[in-house]
Protein backbone atom coordinates (compact mmCIF):
# COMPACT_ATOMS: atom_id res chain seq x y z
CA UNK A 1 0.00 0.00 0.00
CA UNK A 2 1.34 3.60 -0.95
CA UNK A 3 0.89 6.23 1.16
CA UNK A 4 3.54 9.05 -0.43
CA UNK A 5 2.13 12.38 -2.07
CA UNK A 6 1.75 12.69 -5.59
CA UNK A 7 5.05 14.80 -7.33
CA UNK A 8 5.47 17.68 -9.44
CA UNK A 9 5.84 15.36 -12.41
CA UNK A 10 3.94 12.18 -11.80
CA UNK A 11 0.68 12.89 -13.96
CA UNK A 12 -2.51 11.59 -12.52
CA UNK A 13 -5.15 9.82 -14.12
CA UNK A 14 -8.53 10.16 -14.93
CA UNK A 15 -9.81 7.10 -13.41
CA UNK A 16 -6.78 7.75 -10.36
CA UNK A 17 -8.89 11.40 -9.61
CA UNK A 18 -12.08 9.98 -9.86
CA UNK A 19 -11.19 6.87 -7.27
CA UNK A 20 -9.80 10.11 -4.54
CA UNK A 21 -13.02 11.91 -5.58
CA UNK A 22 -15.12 8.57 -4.39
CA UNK A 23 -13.36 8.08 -1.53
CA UNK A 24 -13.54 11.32 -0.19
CA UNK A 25 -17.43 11.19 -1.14
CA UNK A 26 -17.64 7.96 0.97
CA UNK A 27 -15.95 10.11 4.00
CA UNK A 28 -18.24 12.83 3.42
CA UNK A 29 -21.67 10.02 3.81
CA UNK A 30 -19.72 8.84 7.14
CA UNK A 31 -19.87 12.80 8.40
CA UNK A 32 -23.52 12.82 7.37
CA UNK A 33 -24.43 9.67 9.03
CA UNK A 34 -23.02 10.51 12.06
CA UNK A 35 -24.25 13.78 12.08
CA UNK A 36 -28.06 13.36 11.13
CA UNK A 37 -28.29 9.99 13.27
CA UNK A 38 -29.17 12.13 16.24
CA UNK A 39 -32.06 14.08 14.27
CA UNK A 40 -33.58 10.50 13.77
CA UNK A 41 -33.28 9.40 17.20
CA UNK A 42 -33.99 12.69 19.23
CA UNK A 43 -37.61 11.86 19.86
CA UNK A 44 -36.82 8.91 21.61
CA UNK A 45 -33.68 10.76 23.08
CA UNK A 46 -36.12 13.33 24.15
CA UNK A 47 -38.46 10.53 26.02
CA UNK A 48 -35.86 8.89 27.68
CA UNK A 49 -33.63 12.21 28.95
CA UNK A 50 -36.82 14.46 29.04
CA UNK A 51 -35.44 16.93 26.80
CA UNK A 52 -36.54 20.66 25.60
CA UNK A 53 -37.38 20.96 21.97
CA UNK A 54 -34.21 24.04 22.56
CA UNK A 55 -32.41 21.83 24.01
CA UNK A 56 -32.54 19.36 21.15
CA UNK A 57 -31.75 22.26 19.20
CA UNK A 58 -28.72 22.96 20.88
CA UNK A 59 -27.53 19.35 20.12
CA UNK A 60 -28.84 19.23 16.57
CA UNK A 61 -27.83 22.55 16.03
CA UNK A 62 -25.82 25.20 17.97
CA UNK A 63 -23.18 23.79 20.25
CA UNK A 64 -22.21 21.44 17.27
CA UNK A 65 -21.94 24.44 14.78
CA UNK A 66 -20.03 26.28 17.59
CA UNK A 67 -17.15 23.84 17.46
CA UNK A 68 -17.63 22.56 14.28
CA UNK A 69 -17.12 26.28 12.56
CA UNK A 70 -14.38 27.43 15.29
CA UNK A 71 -11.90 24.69 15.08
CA UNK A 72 -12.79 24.07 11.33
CA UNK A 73 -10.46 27.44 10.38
CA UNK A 74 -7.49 26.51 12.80
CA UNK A 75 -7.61 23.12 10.80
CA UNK A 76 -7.82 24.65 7.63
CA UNK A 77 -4.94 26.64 7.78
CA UNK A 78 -2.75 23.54 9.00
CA UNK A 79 -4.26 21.98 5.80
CA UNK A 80 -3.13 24.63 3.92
CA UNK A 81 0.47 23.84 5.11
CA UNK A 82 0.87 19.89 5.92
CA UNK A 83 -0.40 16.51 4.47
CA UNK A 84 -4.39 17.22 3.63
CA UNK A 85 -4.98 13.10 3.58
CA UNK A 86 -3.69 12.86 6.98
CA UNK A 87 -6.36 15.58 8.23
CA UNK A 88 -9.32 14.12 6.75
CA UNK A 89 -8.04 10.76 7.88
CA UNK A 90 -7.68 11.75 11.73
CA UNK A 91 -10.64 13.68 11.68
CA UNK A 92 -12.62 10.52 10.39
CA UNK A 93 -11.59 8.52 13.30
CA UNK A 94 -12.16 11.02 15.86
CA UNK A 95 -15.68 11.85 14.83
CA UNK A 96 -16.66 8.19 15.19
CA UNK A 97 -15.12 7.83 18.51
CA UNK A 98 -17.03 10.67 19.27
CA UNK A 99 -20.48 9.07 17.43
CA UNK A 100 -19.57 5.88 19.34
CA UNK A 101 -19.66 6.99 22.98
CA UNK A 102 -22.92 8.90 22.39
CA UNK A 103 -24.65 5.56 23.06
CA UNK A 104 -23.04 5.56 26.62
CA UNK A 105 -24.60 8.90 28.21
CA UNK A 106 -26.88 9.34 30.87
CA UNK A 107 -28.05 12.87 30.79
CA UNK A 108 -27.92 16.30 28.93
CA UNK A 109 -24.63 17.22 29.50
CA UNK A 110 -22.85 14.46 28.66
CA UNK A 111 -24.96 13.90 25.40
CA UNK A 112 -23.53 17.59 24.84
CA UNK A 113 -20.00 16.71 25.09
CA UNK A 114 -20.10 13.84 23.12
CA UNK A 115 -21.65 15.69 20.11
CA UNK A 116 -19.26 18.37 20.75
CA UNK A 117 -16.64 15.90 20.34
CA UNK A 118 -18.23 15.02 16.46
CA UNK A 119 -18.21 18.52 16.03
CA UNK A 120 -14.58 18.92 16.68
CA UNK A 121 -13.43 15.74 14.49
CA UNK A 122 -16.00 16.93 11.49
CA UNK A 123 -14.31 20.47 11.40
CA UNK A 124 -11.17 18.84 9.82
CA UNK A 125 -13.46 17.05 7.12
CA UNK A 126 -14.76 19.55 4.13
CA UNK A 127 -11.92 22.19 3.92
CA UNK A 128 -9.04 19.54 3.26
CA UNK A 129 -11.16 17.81 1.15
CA UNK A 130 -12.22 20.44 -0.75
CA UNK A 131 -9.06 21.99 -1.36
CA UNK A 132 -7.62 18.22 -2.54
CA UNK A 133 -10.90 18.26 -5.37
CA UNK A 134 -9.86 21.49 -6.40
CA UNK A 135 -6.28 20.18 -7.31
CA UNK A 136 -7.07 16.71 -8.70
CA UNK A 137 -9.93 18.48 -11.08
CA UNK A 138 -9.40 21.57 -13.57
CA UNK A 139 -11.48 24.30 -13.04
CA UNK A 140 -13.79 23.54 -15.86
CA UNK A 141 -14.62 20.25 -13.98
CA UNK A 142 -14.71 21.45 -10.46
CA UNK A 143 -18.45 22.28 -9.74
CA UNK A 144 -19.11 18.81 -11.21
CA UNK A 145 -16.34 17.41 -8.90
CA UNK A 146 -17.88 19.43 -5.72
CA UNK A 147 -21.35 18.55 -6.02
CA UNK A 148 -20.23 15.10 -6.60
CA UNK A 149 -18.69 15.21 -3.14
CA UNK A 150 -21.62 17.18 -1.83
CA UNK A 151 -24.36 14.14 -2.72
CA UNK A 152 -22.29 12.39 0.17
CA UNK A 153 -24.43 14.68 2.37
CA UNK A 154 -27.40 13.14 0.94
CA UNK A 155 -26.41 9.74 0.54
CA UNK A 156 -25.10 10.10 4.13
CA UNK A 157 -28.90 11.45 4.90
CA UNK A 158 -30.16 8.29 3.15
CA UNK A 159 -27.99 5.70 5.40
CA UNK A 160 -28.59 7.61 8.38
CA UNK A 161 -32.21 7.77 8.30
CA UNK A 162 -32.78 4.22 7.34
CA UNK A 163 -30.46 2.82 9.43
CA UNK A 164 -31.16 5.01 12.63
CA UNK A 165 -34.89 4.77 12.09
CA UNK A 166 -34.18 0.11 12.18
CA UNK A 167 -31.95 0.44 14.63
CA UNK A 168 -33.49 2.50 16.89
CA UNK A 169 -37.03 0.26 16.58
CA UNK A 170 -34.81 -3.22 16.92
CA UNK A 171 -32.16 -2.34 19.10
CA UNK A 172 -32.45 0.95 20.88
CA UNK A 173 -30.94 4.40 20.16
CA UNK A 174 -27.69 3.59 22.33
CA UNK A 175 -26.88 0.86 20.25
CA UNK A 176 -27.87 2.50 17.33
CA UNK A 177 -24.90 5.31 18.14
CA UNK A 178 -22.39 2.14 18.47
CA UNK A 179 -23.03 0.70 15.13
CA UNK A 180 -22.66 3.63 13.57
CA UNK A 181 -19.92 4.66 15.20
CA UNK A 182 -17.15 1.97 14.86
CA UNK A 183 -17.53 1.22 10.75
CA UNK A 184 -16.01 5.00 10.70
CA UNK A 185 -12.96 4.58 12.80
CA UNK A 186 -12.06 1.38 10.15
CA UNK A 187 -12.60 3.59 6.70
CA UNK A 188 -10.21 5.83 8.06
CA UNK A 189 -7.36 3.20 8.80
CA UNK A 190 -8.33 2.72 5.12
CA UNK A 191 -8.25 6.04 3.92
CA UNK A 192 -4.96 6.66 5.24
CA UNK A 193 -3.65 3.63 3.42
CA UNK A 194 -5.26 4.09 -0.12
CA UNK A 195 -5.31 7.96 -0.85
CA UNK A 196 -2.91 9.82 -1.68
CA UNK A 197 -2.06 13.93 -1.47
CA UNK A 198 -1.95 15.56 -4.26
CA UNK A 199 0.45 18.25 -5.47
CA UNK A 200 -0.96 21.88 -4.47
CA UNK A 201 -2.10 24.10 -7.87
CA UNK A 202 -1.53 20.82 -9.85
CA UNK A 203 -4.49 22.13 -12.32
CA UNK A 204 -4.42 25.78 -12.13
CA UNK A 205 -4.17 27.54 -15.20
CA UNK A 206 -1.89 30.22 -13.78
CA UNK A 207 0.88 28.55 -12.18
CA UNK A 208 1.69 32.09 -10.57
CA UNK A 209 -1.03 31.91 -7.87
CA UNK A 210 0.75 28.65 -6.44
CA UNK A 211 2.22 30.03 -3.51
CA UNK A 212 3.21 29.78 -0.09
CA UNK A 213 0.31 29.50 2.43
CA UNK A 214 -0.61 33.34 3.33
CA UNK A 215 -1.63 34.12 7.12
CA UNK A 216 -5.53 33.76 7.90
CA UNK A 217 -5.00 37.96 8.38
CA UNK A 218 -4.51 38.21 4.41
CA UNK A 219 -6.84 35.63 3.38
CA UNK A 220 -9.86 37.15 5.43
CA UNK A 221 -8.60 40.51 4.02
CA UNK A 222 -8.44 39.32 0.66
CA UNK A 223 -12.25 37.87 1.13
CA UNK A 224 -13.50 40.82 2.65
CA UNK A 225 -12.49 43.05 -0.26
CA UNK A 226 -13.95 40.16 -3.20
CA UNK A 227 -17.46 41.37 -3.02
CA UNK A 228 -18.23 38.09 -4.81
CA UNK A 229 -17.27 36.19 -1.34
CA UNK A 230 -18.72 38.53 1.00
CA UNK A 231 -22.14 38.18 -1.15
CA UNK A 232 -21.95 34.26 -1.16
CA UNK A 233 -21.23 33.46 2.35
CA UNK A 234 -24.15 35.85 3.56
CA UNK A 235 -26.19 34.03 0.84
CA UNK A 236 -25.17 30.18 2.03
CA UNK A 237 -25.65 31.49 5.40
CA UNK A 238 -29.10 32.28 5.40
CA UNK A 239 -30.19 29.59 2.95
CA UNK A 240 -29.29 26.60 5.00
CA UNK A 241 -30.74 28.43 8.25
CA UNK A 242 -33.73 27.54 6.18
CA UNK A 243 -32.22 24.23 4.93
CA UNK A 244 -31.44 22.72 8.72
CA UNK A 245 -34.41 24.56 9.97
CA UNK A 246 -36.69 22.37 8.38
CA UNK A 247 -34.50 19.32 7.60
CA UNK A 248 -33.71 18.34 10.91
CA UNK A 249 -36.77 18.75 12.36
CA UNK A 250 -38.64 16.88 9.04
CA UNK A 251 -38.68 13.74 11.21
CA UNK A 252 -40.52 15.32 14.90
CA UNK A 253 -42.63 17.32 12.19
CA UNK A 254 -43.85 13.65 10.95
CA UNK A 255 -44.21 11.89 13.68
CA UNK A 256 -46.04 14.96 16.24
CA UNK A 257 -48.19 15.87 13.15
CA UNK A 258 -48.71 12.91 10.68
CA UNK A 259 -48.37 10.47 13.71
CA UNK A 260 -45.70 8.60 11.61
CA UNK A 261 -43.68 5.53 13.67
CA UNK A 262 -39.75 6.06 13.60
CA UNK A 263 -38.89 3.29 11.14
CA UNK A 264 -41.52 4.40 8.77
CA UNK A 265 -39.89 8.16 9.13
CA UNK A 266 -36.51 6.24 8.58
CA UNK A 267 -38.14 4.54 5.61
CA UNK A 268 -39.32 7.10 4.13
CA UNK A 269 -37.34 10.51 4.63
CA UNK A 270 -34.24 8.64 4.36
CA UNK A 271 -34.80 7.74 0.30
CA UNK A 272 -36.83 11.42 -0.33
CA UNK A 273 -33.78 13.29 1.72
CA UNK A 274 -30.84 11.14 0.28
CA UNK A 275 -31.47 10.44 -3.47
CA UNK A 276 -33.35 13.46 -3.99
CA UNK A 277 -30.96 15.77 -2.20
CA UNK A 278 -27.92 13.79 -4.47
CA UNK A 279 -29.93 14.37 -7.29
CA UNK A 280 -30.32 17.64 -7.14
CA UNK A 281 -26.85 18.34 -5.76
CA UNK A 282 -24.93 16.66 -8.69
CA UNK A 283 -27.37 18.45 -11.33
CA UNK A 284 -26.47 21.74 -9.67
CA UNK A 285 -23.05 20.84 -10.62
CA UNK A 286 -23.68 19.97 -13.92
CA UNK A 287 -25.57 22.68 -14.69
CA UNK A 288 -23.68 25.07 -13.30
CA UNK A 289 -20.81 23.74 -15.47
CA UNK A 290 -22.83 23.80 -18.46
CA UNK A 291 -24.17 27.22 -18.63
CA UNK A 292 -21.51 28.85 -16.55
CA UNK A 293 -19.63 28.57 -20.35
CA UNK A 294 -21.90 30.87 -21.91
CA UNK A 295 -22.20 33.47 -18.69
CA UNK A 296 -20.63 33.06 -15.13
CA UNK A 297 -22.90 34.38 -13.12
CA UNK A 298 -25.24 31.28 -13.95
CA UNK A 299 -22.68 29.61 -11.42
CA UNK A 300 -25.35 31.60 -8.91
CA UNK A 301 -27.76 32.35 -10.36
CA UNK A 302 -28.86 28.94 -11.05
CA UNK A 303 -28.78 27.94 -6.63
CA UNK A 304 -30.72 30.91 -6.82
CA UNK A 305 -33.57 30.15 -9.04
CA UNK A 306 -33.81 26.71 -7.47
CA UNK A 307 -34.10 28.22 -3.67
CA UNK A 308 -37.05 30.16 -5.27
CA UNK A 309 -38.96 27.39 -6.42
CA UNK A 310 -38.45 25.25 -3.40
CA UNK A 311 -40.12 27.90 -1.15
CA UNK A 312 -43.87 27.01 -2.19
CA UNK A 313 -42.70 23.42 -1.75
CA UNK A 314 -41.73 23.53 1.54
CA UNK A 315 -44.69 25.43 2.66
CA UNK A 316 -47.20 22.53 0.90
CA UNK A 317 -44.83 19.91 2.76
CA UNK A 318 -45.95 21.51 6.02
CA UNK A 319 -49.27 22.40 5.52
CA UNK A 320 -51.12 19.65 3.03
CA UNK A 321 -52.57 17.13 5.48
CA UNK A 322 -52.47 14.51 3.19
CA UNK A 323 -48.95 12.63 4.28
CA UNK A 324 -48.28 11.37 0.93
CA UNK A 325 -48.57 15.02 -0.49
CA UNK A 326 -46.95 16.42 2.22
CA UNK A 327 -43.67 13.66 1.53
CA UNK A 328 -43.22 14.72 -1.87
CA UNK A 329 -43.47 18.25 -1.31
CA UNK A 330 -40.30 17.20 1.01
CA UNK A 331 -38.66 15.39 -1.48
CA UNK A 332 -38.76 18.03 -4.04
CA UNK A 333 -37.45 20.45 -1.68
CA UNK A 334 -34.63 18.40 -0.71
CA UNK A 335 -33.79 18.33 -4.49
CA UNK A 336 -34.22 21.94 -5.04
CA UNK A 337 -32.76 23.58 -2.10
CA UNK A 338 -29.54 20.86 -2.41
CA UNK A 339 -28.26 22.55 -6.19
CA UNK A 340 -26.28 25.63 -3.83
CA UNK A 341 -23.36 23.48 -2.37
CA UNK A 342 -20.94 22.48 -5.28
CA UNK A 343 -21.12 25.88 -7.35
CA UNK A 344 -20.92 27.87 -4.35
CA UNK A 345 -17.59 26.01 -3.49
CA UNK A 346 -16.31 25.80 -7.23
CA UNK A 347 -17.15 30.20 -7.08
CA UNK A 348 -14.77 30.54 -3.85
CA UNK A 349 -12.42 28.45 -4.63
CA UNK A 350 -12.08 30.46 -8.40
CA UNK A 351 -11.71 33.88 -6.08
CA UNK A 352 -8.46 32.75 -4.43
CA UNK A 353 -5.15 30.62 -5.54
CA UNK A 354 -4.40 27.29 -4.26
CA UNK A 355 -2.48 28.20 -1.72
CA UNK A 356 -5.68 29.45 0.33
CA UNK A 357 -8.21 26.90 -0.74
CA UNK A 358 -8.60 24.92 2.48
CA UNK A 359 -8.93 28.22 4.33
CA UNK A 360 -11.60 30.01 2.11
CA UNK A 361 -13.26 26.91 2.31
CA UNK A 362 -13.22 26.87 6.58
CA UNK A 363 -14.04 30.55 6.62
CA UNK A 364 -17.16 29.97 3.90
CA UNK A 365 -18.17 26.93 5.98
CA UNK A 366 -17.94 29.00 9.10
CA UNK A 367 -20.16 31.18 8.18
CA UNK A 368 -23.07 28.33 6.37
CA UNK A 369 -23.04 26.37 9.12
CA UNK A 370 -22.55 29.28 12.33
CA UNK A 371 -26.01 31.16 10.78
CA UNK A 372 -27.56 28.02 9.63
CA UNK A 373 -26.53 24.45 11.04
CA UNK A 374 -25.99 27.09 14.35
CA UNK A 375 -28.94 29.13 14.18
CA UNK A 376 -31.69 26.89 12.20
CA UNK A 377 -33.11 24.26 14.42
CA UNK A 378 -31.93 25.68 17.68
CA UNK A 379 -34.64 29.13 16.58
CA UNK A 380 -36.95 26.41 15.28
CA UNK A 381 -37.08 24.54 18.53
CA UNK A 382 -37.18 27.97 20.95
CA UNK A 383 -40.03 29.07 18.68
CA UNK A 384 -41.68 25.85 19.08
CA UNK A 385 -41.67 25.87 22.55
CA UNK A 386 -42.56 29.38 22.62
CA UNK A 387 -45.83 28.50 20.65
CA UNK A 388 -46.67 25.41 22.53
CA UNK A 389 -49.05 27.21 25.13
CA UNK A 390 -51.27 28.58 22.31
CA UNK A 391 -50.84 26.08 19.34
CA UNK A 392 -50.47 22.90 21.68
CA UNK A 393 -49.05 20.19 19.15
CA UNK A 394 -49.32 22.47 16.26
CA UNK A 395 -46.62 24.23 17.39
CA UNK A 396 -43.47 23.06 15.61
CA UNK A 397 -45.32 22.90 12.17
CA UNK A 398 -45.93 27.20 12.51
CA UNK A 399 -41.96 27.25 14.10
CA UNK A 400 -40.49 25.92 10.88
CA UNK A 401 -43.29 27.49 8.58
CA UNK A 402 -41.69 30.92 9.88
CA UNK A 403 -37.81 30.12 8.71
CA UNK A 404 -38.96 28.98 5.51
CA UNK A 405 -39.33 32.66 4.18
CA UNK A 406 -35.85 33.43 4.83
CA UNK A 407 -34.96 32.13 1.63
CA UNK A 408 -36.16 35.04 -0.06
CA UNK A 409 -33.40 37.32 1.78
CA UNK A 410 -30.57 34.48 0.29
CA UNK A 411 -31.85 33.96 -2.87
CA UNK A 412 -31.29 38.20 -3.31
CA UNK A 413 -28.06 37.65 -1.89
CA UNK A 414 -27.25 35.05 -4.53
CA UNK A 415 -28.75 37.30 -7.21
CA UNK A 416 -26.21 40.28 -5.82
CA UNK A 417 -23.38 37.93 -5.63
CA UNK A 418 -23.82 36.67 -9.35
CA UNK A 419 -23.45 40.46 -10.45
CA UNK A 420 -19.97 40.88 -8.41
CA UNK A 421 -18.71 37.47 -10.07
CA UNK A 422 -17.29 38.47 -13.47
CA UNK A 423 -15.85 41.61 -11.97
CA UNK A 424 -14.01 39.57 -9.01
CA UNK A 425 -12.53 36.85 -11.71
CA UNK A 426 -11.27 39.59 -14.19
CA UNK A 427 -9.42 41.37 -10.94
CA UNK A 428 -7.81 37.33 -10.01
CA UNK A 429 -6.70 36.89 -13.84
């Protein structure tokens, strides 16, 4: 087994970049499985440890985020410096330790620091990884390459949901965190092994912006002054406030409302979630890549349009009482609100050299998941349980009706940010 980098002259093959691309994909479903188990099993979480609809929030939501986002720049930078396959290799194994002993706690707190703990080992997943795509795949390619990584979040939704939802009916949710859990720590043993690091700017057209790695002071000032950036992250922010807002409570929403059994929620969300959130994120990418030829700003104007349409289909999904209707109106939004992730990441990535990929990545992330994985279902379940004297049960259903409508503030933002774009890449050239 080989474990050296990649050289300055060794050329790498097609079928070699699209193996690294699938393995890093299969890390990425591991992060999502891990991450969305909980949001499967936090009713009966919630039973057992008498939990808060804010406090499952804060698990599902905020204290993750916190960690996740803060450490996830810290990492970044050392990624921009050292060995990115070694990164996403520890960081594997330490988020499903961290999965792992969730099964074992007896209270609150302790759930808290275990997820904590995820949070801390996912923050050194996406940037590396990211930053390797961007120099195994030409720029042409890369929104194709992204959202190719990016349907791990939906294939990792997929497994998740119909494994948490069996497990949790056949063996318990503690158990359900253990067998989750220990298939991760393995994959990265075999990660390590099988991938190797590729050579930094390998596919940049301008060999000039291969550099050393700058200081996180000039690659935040270097963001702040691309309009482009500044427009984008705002954008992402807000979007998947909406995203997580209604995503990871989808599953309470069924089973309070529709009166759904967890391994039917499993059953079902799990395939509607997954496939159609892959679906749409891997068409974002190609489209993106397609019409971003004849104009650019298609690159976001495109996430844009989708985020649009998906509004009046989450809004059915929450208020049709039919369950079937209701289900597909999920589905569809998955699809739709899933085509941001891949040209959002190809559009940073194009603002800055190599050299500051991992980094632009972190800080983007930071701010996505800070405003939205932080924000989204810890406000959803704080307005729930504000609501619940007056709308009883009813409650969470008006909670996430209320975030839905912040997608029209990031779909403007996506519209503004499309109009910086071909400015901010004629400054780079």
């Amino acid at each position: 087994m080989q474990t050296r980098e990649i050289t300055a002259t060794e050329e790498v093959s097609s079928l070699y970049r699209n193996y690294v691309l699938g393995m890093l994909t299969l890390v990425y479903v591991f992060n999502f499985v891990d991450r969305q188990l909980l949001v499967i099993l936090q009713e009966s979480i919630k039973k057992e440890l008498l939990l808060s609809d804010t406090q499952l929030g804060l698990l599902s939501g905020f204290t993750f985020a916190l960690f996740y986002v803060t450490l996830g720049i810290p990492i970044a930078r050392l990624a921009d410096k050292t060995n990115r396959r070694n990164i996403v290799a520890a960081s594997l194994g330490l988020w499903s330790i961290m999965t792992a002993s969730s099964g074992l706690v007896r209270n609150f707190f302790q759930l808290l620091l275990a997820r904590i703990g995820v949070g801390v080992g996912e923050a050194g997943g996406s940037p590396p990884a990211h930053a390797m795509i961007s120099d195994y795949f030409p720029p042409e390619k890369r929104a194709t390459a992204l959202s190719t990584y990016s349907t791990g979040i939906y294939f990792g939704i997929l497994v998740g949901y119909l494994m948490g939802g069996y497990l949790n009916q056949h063996l318990g949710w503690r158990n359900a965190f253990f067998v989750v859990g220990i298939p991760g720590v393995v994959f990265s043993l075999l990660f390590f092994a099988l991938v190797k690091e590729p050579k930094r700017g390998a596919t940049d057209a301008n060999p000039t912006l291969v550099a050393e790695s700058p200081s996180l002071r000039e690659v935040l000032k270097r963001l702040y002054a691309t309009k482009t950036f500044v427009y984008l992250a705002l954008a992402t922010g807000l979007h998947v406030f909406c995203l997580y807002g209604v995503n990871n409570w989808a599953p309470s929403f069924l089973a309070r409302i529709h009166g759904m059994k967890n391994t039917e929620i499993g059953a079902l969300l799990g395939p509607l979630f997954g496939i159609g959130g892959a679906i749409g994120s891997y068409a974002g990418g190609l489209l993106t890549d397609h019409f971003g030829k004849i104009d650019k700003r298609l690159y976001l104007r495109i996430p844009a349009y989708a985020i649009i349409i998906s509004i009046p289909c989450a809004t059915g999904a929450l208020f049709l009482e039919n369950t079937t209707y209701s289900l597909i109106c999920l589905g569809l939004t998955a699809s739709l609100q899933s085509l941001y992730l891949g040209p959002s990441i190809a559009v940073a990535h194009s603002l800055v050299p190599s050299s500051m990929r991992s980094l632009t990545s972190a800080i983007l992330f930071f701010v996505l998941n800070l405003v939205g994985l932080g924000f989204g279902p810890l406000v959803v379940g704080m307005l729930s349980d504000w609501l619940t004297p007056t709308l009883g049960n009813e409650s969470l259903r008006w909670a996430m009706s209320i975030v839905i409508f912040i997608s029209f503030g990031s779909t403007t933002l996506f519209l503004i940010a499309s109009k910086k774009l071909a400015v901010d890449l004629q400054t780079l050239r």
